[in-house]
Protein backbone atom coordinates (compact mmCIF):
# COMPACT_ATOMS: atom_id res chain seq x y z
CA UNK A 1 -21.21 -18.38 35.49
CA UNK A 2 -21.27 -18.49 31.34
CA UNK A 3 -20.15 -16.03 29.22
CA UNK A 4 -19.97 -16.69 25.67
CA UNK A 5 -16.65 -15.03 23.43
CA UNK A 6 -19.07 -11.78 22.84
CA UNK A 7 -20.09 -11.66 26.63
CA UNK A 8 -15.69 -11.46 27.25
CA UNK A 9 -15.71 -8.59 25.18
CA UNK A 10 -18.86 -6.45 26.46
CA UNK A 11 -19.08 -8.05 30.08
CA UNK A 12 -15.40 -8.26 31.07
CA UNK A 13 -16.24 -6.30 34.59
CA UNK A 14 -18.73 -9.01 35.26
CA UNK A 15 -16.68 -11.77 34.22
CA UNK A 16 -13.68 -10.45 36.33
CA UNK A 17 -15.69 -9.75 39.46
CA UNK A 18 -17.30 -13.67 39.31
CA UNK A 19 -13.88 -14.53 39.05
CA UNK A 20 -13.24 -12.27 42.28
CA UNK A 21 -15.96 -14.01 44.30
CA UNK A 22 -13.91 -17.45 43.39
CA UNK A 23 -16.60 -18.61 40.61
CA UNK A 24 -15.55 -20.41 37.72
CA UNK A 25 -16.14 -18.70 34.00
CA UNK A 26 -17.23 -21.14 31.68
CA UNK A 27 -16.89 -19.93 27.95
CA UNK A 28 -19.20 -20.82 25.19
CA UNK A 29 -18.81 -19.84 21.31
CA UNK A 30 -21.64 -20.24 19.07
CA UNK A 31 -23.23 -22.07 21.62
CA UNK A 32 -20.32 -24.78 22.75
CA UNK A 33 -18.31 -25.05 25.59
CA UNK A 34 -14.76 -24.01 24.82
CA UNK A 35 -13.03 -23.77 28.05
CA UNK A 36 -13.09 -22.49 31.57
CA UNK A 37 -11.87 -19.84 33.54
CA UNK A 38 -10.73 -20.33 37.02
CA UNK A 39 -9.95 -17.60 39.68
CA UNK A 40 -5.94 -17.61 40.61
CA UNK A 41 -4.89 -19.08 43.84
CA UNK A 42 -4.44 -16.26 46.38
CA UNK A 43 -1.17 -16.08 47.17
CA UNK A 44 -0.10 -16.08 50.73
CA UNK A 45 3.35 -13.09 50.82
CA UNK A 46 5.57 -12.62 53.25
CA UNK A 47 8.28 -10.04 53.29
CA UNK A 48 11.96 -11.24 53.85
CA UNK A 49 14.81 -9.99 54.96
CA UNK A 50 17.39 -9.32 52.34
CA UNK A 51 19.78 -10.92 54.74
CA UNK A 52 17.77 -14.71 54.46
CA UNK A 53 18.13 -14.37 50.42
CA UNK A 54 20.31 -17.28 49.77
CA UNK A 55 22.87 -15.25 48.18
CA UNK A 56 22.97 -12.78 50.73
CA UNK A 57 27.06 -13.05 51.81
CA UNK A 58 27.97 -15.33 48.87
CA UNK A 59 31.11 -12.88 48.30
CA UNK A 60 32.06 -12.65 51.70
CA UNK A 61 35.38 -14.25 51.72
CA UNK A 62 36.62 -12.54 48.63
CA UNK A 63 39.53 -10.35 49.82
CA UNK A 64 39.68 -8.19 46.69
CA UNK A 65 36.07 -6.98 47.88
CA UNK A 66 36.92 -5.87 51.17
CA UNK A 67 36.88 -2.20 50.34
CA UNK A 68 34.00 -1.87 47.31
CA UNK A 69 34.73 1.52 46.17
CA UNK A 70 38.20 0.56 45.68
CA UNK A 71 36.96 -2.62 43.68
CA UNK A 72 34.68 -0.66 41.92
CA UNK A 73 37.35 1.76 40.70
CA UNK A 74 39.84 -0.82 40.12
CA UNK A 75 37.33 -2.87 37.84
CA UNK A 76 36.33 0.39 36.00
CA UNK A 77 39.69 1.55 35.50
CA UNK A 78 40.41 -1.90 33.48
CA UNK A 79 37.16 -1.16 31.13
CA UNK A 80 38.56 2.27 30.15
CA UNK A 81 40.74 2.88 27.12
């Protein structure tokens, strides 16, 4: 498809739906080729597990975190005045 710099403006549905069928956008202004659009790579997603995040367990060997809410109140009891 070509669309010229007015077309991106009054046709952007169009543009965006060739883009959606995997066509390439070629832009024109004043009657020259200035570039091309190409449609994004579809992105295969998975969901994972928090527990397969790499830093999933990274503090746990810290003794001072066995208990959190204790932690927690201990660390905000040092930022109080």
């Amino acid at each position: 498809m070509k669309a010229s710099a007015v077309d991106l403006r009054r046709r952007t549905r169009e543009i965006i739906e060739a883009l959606d069928r995997g066509e390439e956008v070629t832009i024109t202004y004043r009657g020259e080729e200035k570039g091309v659009i190409v449609p994004a790579k579809r992105r295969k997603t998975r969901r994972v597990s928090a527990s397969e995040h790499p830093a999933f367990g990274m503090w746990k060997d810290r003794e001072d975190m066995k208990d959190v809410h204790e932690y927690l109140r201990r660390t905000r009891e040092r930022k109080l005045p």
